[in-house]
C-alpha atoms as a PDB file:
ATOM      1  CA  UNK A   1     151.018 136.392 110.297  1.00  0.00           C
ATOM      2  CA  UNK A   2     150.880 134.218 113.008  1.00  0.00           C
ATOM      3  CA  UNK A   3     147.988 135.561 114.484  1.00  0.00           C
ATOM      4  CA  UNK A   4     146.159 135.264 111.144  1.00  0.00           C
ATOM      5  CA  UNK A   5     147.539 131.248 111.161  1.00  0.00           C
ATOM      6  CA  UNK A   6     146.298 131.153 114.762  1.00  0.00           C
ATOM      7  CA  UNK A   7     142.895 132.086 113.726  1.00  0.00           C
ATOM      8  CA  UNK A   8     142.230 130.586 111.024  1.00  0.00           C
ATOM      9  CA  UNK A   9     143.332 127.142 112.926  1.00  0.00           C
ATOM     10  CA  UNK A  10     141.489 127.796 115.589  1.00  0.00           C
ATOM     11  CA  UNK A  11     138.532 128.308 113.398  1.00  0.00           C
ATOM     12  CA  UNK A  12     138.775 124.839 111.392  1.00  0.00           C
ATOM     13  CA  UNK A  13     139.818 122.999 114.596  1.00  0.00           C
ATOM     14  CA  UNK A  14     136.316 124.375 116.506  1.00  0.00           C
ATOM     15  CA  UNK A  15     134.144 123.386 112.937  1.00  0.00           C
ATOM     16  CA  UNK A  16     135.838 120.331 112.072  1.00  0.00           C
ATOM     17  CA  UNK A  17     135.305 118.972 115.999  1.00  0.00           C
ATOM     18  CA  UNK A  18     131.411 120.147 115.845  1.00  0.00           C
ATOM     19  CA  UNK A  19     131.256 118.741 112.389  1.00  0.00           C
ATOM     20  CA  UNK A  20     132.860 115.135 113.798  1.00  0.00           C
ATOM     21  CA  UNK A  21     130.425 115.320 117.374  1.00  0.00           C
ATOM     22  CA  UNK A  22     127.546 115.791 114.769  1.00  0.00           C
ATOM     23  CA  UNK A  23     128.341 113.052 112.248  1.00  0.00           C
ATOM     24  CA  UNK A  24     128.737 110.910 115.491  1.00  0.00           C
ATOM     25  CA  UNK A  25     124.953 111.492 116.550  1.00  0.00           C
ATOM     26  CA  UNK A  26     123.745 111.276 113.516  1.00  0.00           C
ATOM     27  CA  UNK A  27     124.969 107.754 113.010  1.00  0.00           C
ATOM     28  CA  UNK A  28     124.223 106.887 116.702  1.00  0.00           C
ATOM     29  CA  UNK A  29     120.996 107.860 115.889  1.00  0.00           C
ATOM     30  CA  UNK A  30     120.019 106.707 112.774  1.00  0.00           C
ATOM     31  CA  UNK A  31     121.332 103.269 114.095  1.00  0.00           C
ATOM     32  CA  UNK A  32     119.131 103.461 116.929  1.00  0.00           C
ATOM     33  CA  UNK A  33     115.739 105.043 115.081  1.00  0.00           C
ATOM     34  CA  UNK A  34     115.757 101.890 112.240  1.00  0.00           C
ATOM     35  CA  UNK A  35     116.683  99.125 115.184  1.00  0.00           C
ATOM     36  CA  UNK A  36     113.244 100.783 116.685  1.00  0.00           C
ATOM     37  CA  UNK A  37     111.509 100.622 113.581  1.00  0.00           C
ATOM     38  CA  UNK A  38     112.317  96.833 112.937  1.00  0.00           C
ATOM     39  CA  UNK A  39     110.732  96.294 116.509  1.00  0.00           C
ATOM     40  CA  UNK A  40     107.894  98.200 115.921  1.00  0.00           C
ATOM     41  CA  UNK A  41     106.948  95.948 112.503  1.00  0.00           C
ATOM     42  CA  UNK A  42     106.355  93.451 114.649  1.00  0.00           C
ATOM     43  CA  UNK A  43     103.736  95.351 117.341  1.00  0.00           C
ATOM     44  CA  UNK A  44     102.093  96.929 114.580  1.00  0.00           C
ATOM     45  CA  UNK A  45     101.139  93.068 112.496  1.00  0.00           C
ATOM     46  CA  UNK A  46      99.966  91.661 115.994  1.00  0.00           C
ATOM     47  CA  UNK A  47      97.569  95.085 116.347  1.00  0.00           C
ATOM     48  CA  UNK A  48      96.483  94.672 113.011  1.00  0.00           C
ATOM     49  CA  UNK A  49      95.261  90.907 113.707  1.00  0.00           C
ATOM     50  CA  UNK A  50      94.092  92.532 116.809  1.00  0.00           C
ATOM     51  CA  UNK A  51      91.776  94.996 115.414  1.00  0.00           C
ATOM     52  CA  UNK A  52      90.832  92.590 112.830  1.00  0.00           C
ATOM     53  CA  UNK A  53      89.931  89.720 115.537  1.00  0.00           C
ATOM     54  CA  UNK A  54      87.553  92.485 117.072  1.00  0.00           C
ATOM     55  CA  UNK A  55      85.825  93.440 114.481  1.00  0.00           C
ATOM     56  CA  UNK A  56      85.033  89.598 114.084  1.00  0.00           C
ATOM     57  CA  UNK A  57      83.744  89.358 117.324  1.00  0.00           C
ATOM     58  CA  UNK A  58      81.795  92.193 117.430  1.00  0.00           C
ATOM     59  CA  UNK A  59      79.708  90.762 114.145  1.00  0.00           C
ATOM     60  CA  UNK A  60      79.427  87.717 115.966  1.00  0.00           C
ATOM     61  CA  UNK A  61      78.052  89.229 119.084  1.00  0.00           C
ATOM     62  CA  UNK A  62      75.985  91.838 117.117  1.00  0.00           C
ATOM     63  CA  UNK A  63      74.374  89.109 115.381  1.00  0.00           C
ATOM     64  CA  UNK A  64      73.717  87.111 118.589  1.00  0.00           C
ATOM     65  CA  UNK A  65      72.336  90.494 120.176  1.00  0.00           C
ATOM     66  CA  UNK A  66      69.964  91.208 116.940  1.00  0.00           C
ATOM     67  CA  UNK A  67      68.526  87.355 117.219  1.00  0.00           C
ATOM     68  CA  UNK A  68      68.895  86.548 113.920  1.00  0.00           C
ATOM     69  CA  UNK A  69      71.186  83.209 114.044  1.00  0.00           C
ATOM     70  CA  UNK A  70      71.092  83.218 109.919  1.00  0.00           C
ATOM     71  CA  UNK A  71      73.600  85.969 110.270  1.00  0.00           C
ATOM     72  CA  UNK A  72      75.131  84.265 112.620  1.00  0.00           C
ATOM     73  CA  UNK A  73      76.888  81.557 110.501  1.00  0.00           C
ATOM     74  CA  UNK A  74      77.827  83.808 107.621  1.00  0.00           C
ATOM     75  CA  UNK A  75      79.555  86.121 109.670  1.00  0.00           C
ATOM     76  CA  UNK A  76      81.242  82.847 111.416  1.00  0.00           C
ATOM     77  CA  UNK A  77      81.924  81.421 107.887  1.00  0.00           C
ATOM     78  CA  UNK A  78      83.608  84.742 107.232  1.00  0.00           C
ATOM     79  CA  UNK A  79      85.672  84.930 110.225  1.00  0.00           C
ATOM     80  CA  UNK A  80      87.084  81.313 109.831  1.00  0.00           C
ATOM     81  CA  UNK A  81      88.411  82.069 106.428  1.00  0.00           C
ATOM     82  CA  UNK A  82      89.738  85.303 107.203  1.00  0.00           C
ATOM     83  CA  UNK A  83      91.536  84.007 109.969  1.00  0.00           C
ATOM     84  CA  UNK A  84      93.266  81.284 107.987  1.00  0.00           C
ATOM     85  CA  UNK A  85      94.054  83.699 105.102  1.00  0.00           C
ATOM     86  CA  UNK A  86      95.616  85.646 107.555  1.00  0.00           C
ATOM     87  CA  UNK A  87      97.373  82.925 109.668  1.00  0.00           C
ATOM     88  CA  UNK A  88      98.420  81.435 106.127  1.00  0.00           C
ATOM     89  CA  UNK A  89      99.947  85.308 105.312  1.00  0.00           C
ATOM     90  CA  UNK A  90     101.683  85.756 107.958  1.00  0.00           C
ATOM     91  CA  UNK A  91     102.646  82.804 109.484  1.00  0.00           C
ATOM     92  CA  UNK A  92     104.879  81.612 106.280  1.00  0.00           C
ATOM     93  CA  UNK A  93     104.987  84.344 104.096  1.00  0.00           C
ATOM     94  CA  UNK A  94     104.778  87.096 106.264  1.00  0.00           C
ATOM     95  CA  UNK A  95     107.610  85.637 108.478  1.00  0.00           C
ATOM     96  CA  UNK A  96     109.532  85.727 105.126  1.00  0.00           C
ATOM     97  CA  UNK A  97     108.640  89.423 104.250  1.00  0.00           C
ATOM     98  CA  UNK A  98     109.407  90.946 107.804  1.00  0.00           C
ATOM     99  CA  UNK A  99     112.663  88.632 107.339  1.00  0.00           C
ATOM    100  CA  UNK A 100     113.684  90.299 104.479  1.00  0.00           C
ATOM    101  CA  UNK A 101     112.524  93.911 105.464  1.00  0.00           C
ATOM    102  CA  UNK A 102     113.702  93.663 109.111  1.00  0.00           C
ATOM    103  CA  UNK A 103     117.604  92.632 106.995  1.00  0.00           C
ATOM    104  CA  UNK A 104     117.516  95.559 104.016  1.00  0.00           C
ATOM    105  CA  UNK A 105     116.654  98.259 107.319  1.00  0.00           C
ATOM    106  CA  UNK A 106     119.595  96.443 109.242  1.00  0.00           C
ATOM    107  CA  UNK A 107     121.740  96.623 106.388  1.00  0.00           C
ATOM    108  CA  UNK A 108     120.513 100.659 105.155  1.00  0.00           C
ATOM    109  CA  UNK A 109     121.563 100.938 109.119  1.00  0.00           C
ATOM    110  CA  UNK A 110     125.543  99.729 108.814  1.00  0.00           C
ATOM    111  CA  UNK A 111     126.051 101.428 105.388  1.00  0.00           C
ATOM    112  CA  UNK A 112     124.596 104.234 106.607  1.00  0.00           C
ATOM    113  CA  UNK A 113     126.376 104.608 110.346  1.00  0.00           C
ATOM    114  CA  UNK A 114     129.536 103.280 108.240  1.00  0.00           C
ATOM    115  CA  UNK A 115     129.749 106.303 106.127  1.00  0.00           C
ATOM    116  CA  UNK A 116     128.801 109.139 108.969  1.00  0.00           C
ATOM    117  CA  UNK A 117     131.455 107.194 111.058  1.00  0.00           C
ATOM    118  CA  UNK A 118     133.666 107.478 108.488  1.00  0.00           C
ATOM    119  CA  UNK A 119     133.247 111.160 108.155  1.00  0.00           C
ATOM    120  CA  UNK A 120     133.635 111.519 111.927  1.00  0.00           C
ATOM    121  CA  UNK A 121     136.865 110.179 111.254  1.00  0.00           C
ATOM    122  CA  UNK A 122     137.861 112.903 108.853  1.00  0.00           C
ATOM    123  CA  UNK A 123     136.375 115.389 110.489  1.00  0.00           C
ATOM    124  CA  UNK A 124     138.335 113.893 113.423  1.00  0.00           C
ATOM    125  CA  UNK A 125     141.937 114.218 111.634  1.00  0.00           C
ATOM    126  CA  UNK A 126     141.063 117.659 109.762  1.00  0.00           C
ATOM    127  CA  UNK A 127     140.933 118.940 113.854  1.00  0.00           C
ATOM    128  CA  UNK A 128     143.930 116.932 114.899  1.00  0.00           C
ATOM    129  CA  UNK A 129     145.704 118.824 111.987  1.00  0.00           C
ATOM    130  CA  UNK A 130     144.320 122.175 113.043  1.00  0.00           C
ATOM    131  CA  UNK A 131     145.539 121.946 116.243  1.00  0.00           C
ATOM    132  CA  UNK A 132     148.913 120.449 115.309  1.00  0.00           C
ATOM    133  CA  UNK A 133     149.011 123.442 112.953  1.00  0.00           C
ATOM    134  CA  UNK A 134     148.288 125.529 116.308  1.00  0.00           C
ATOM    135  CA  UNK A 135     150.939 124.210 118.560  1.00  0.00           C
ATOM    136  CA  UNK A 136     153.914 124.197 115.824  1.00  0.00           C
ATOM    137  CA  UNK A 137     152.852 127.909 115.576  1.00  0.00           C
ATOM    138  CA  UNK A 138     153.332 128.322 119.290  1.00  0.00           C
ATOM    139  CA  UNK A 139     156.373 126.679 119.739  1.00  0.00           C
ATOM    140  CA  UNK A 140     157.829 128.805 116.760  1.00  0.00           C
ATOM    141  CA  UNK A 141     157.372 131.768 118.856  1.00  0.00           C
END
């Protein structure tokens, strides 16, 4: 019988201390991949404007190149206004929108890492019981 005990302690302890060092990655993680991703909002607006600001220059110097300066001004005209829509968008607004995204990923990231850390912490007293379970058996014999 206390070979069976011994076992099946043994057993629990080993799954309930993988279960607890997995639950620990997974929130360290997790924590880690969305702090990234709020970072990388930012790189990916300023390569949008980027891409967009190229585009506008290559009209403008495709124009230029084709001789034709009544293409020219349209393409300038366009340009202008595009670049104040999108200085208006995300200069006020789109500060407030990556505000408010860049806070509900920080806060999916502490509920989240909460809980798995939480169930480390079971995991974490379900082996501490298995091998208290372990030693009383050894001592009894």
């Amino acid at each position: 019988m206390v070979a069976f005990v011994m076992f099946w302690a043994a057993l629990f302890a080993m799954c309930f201390f993988v279960a607890g060092t997995l639950f620990k990655a997974l929130a360290s993680a997790l924590h880690a991949l969305l702090n990234f991703a709020v970072s990388m909002v930012a790189y990916i607006v300023f390569l949008v404007l980027l891409a967009l600001v190229s585009a506008a220059l290559y009209e403008i110097v495709n124009a230029i190149l084709d001789g034709s300066i009544s293409a020219l001004l349209p393409s300038i005209v366009l340009t202008l206004v595009g670049g104040a829509i999108l200085v208006g968008l995300f200069g006020g607004l789109g500060t407030l929108i990556l505000g408010v995204i860049a806070g509900i990923i920080e806060l999916v990231s502490q509920v989240v890492s909460t809980v798995l850390e939480g169930m480390a912490a079971i995991c974490e007293k379900g082996y501490a019981k298995a091998l208290n379970m372990i030693v009383k058996r050894i001592e009894r014999c």
